[in-house]
N, C-alpha and C. Protein backbone atom coordinates (compact mmCIF):
# COMPACT_ATOMS: atom_id res chain seq x y z
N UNK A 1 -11.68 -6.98 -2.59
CA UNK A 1 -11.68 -7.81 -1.41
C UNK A 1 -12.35 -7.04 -0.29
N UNK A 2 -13.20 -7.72 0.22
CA UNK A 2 -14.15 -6.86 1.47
C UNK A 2 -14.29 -7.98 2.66
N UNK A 3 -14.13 -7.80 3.67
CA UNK A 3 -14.45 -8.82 4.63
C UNK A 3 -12.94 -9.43 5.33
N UNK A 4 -13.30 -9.79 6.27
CA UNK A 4 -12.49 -10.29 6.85
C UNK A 4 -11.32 -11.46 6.36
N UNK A 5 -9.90 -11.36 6.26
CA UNK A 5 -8.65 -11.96 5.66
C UNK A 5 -8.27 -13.41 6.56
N UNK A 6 -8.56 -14.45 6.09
CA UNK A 6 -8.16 -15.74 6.68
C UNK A 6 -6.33 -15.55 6.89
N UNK A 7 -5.77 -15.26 6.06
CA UNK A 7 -4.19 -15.15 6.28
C UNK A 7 -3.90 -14.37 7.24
N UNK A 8 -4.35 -13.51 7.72
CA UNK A 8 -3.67 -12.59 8.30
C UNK A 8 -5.33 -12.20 9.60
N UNK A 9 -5.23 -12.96 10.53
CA UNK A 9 -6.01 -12.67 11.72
C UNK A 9 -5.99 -11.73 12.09
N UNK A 10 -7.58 -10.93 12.42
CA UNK A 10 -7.54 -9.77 13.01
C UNK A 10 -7.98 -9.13 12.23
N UNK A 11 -7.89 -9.10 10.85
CA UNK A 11 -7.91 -7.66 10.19
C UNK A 11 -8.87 -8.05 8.88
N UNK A 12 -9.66 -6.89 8.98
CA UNK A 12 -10.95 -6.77 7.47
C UNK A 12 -10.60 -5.39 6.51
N UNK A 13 -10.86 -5.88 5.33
CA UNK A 13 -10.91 -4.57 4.77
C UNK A 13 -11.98 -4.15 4.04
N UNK A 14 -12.32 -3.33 3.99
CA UNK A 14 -13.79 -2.62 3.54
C UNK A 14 -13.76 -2.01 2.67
N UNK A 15 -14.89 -2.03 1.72
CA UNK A 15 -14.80 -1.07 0.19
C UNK A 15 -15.10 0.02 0.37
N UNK A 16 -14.67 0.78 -0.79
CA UNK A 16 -14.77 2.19 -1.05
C UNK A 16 -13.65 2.75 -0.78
N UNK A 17 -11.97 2.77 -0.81
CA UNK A 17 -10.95 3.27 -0.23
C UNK A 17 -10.45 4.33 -1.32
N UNK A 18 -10.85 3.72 -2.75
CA UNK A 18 -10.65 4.47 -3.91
C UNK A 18 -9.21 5.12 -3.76
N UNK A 19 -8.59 5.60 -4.76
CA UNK A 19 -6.56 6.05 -5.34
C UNK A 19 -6.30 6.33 -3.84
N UNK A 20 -5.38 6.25 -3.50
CA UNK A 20 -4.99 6.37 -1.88
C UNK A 20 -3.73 6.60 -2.09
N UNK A 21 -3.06 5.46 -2.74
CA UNK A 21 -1.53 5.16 -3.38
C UNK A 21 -1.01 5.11 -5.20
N UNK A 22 -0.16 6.22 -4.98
CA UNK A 22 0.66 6.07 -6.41
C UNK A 22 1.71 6.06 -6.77
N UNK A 23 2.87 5.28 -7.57
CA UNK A 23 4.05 5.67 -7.68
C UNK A 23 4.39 6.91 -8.94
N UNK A 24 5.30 7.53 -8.87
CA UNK A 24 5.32 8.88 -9.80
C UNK A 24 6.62 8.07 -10.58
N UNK A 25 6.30 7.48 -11.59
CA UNK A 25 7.49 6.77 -12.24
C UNK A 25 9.12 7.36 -12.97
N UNK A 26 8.85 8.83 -13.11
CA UNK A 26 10.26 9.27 -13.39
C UNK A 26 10.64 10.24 -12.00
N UNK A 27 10.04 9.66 -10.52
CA UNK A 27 10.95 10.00 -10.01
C UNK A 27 11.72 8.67 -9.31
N UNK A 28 11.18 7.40 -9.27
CA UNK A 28 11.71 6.38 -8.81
C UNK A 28 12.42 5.32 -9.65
N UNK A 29 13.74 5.68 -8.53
CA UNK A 29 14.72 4.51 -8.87
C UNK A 29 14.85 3.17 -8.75
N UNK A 30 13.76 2.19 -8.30
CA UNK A 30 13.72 1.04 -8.65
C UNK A 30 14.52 0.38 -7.30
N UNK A 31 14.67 1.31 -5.90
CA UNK A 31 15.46 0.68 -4.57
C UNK A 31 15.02 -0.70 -4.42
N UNK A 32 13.20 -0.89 -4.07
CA UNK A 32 12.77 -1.52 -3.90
C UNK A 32 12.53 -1.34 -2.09
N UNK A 33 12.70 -0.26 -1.60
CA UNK A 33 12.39 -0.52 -0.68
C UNK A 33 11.11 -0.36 -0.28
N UNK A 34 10.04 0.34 -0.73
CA UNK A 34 8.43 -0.44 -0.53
C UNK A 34 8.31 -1.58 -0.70
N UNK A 35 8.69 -2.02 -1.97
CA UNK A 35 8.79 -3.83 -1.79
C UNK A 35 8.62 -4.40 -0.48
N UNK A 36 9.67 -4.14 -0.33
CA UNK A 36 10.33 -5.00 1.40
C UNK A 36 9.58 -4.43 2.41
N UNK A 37 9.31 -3.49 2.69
CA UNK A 37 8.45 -2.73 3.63
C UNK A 37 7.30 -3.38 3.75
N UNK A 38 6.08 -3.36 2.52
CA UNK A 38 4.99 -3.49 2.46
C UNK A 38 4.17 -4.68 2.94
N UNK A 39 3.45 -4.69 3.95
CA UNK A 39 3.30 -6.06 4.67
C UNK A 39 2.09 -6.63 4.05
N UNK A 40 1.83 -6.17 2.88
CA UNK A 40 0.45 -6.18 2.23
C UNK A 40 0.67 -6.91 0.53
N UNK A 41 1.84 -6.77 0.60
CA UNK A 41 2.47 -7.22 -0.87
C UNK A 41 1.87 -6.66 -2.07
N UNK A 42 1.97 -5.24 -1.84
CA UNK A 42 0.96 -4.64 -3.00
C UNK A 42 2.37 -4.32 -3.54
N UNK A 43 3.65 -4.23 -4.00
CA UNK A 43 4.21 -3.45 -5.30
C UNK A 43 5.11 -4.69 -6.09
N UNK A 44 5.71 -4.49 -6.80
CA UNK A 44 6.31 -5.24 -7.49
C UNK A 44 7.59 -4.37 -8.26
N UNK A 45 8.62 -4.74 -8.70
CA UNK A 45 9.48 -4.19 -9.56
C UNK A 45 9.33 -4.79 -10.69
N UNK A 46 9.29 -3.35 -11.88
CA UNK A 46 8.95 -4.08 -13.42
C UNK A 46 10.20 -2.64 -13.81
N UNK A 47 10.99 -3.55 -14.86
CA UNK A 47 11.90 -2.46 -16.13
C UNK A 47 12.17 -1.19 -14.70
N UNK A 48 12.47 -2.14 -13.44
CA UNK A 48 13.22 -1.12 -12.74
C UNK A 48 13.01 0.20 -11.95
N UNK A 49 11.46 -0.22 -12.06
CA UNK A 49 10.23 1.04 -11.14
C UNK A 49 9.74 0.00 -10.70
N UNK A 50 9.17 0.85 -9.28
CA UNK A 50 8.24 -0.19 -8.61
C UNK A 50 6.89 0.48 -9.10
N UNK A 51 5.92 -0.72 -8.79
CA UNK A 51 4.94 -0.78 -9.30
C UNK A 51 3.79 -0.95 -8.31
N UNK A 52 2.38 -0.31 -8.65
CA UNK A 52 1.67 -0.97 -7.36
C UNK A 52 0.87 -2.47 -8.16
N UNK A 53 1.12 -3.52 -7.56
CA UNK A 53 0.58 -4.50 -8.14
C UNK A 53 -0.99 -4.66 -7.10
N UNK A 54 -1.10 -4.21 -6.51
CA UNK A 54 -2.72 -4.21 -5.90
C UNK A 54 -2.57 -3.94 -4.96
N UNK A 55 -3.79 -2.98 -4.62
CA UNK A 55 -4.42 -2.30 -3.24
C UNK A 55 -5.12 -3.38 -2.49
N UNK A 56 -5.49 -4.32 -3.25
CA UNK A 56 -6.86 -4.67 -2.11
C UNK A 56 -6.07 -5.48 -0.48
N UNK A 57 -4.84 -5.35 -0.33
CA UNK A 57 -4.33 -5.94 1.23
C UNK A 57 -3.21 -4.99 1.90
N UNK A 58 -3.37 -3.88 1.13
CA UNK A 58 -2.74 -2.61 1.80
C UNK A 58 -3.31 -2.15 3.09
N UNK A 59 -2.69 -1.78 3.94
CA UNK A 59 -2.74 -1.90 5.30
C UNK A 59 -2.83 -0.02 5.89
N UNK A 60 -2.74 0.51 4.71
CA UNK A 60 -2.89 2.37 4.92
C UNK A 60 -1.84 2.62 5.95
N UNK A 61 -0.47 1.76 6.38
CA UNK A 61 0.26 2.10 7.50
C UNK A 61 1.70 3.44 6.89
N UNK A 62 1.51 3.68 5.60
CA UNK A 62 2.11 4.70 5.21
C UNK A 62 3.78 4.13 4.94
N UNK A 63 4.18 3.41 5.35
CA UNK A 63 5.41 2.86 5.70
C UNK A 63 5.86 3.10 4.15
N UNK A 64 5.49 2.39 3.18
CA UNK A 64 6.08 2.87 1.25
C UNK A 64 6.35 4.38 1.56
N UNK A 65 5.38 4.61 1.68
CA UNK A 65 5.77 6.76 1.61
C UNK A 65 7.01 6.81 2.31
N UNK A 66 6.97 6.94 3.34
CA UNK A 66 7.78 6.85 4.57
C UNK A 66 9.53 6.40 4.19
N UNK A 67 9.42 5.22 3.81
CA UNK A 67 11.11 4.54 3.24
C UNK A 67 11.17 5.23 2.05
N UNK A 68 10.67 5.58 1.58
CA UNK A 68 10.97 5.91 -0.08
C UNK A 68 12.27 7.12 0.02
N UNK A 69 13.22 7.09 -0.57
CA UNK A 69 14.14 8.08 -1.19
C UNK A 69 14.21 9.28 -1.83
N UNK A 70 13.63 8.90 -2.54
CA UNK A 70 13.26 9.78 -3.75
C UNK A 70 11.81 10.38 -3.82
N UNK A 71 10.88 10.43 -2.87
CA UNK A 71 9.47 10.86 -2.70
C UNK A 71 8.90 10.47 -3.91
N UNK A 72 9.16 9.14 -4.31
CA UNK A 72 8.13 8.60 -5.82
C UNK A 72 6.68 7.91 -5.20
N UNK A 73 6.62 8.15 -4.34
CA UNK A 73 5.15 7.52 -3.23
C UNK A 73 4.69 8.52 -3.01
N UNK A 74 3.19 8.37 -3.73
CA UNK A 74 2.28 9.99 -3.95
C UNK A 74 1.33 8.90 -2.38
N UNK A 75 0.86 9.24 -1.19
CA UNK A 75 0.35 8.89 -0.65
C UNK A 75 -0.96 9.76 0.31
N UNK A 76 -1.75 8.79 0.18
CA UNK A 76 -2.88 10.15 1.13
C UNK A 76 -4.16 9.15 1.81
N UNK A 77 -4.41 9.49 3.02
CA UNK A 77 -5.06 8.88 3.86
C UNK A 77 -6.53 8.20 3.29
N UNK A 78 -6.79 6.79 3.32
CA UNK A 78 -8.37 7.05 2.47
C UNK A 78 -9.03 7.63 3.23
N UNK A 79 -10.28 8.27 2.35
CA UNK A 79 -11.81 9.71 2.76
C UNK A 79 -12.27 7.84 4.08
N UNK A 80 -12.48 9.06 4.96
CA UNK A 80 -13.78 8.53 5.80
C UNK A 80 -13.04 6.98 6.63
N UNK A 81 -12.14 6.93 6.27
CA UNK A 81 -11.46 5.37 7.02
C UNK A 81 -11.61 4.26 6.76
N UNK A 82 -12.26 4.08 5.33
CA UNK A 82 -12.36 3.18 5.41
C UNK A 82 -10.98 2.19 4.39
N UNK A 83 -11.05 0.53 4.11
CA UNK A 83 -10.29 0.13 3.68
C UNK A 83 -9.42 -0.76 4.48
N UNK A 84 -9.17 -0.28 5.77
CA UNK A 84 -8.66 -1.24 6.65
C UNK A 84 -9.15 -1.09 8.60
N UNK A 85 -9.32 -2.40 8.75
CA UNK A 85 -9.65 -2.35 10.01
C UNK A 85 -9.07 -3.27 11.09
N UNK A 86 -8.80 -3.21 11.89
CA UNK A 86 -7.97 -4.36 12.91
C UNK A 86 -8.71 -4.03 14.24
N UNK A 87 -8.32 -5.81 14.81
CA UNK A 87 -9.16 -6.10 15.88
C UNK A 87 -8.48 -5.51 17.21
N UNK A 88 -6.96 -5.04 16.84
CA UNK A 88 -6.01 -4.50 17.66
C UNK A 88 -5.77 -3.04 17.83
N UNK A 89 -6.77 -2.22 17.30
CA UNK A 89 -6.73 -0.38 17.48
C UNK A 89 -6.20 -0.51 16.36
C-alpha cells in the first residue's frame, strides 16, 4: 500500500519500510495487548501468540513495543523514514 489512505485522513504511507516489526513467539503470552493498542490493525491472535497480520497500515508509533509485557515486540525505527507520513507533524 503506497499513497494516501481514504479511511483514515491525513495520512500516506510510502514504500520501502522493509522488517521494522516482529513478534519473538516463545516469549509471548498471547495478552493481546498490541491487539488493542494498534491503531493500524496489523496483529491478530492465532494458537495464543500474537501475530503480525500486516504492516502495510502500521503507523511506526511504537505503542505494541511499548504495552508489551513480556518484550515479545522486536521493534526498530524504519531506515530513512519512510512508511508513514501525516498531515499533522
Amino acid at each position: 500500500m503506497a499513497g494516501r489512505c481514504e479511511d483514515i485522513p491525513g495520512v500516506e504511507w510510502v514504500k520501502g519500510t522493509g522488517e521494522f516489526i516482529r513478534v519473538v513467539p516463545e516469549l509471548c503470552d498471547g495478552c493481546a495487548r498490541c491487539v488493542r493498542v494498534c491503531l493500524g490493525d496489523c496483529y491478530e491472535i492465532s494458537a495464543k501468540k500474537a501475530l503480525v497480520r500486516s504492516l502495510e497500515r502500521c503507523m511506526k508509533c511504537a505503542a505494541c513495543w511499548y504495552v508489551c509485557p513480556r518484550d515479545a515486540i522486536v521493534f526498530s525505527w524504519p531506515r530513512g523514514g519512510t512508511g508513514f507520513r501525516t498531515d499533522w507533524g
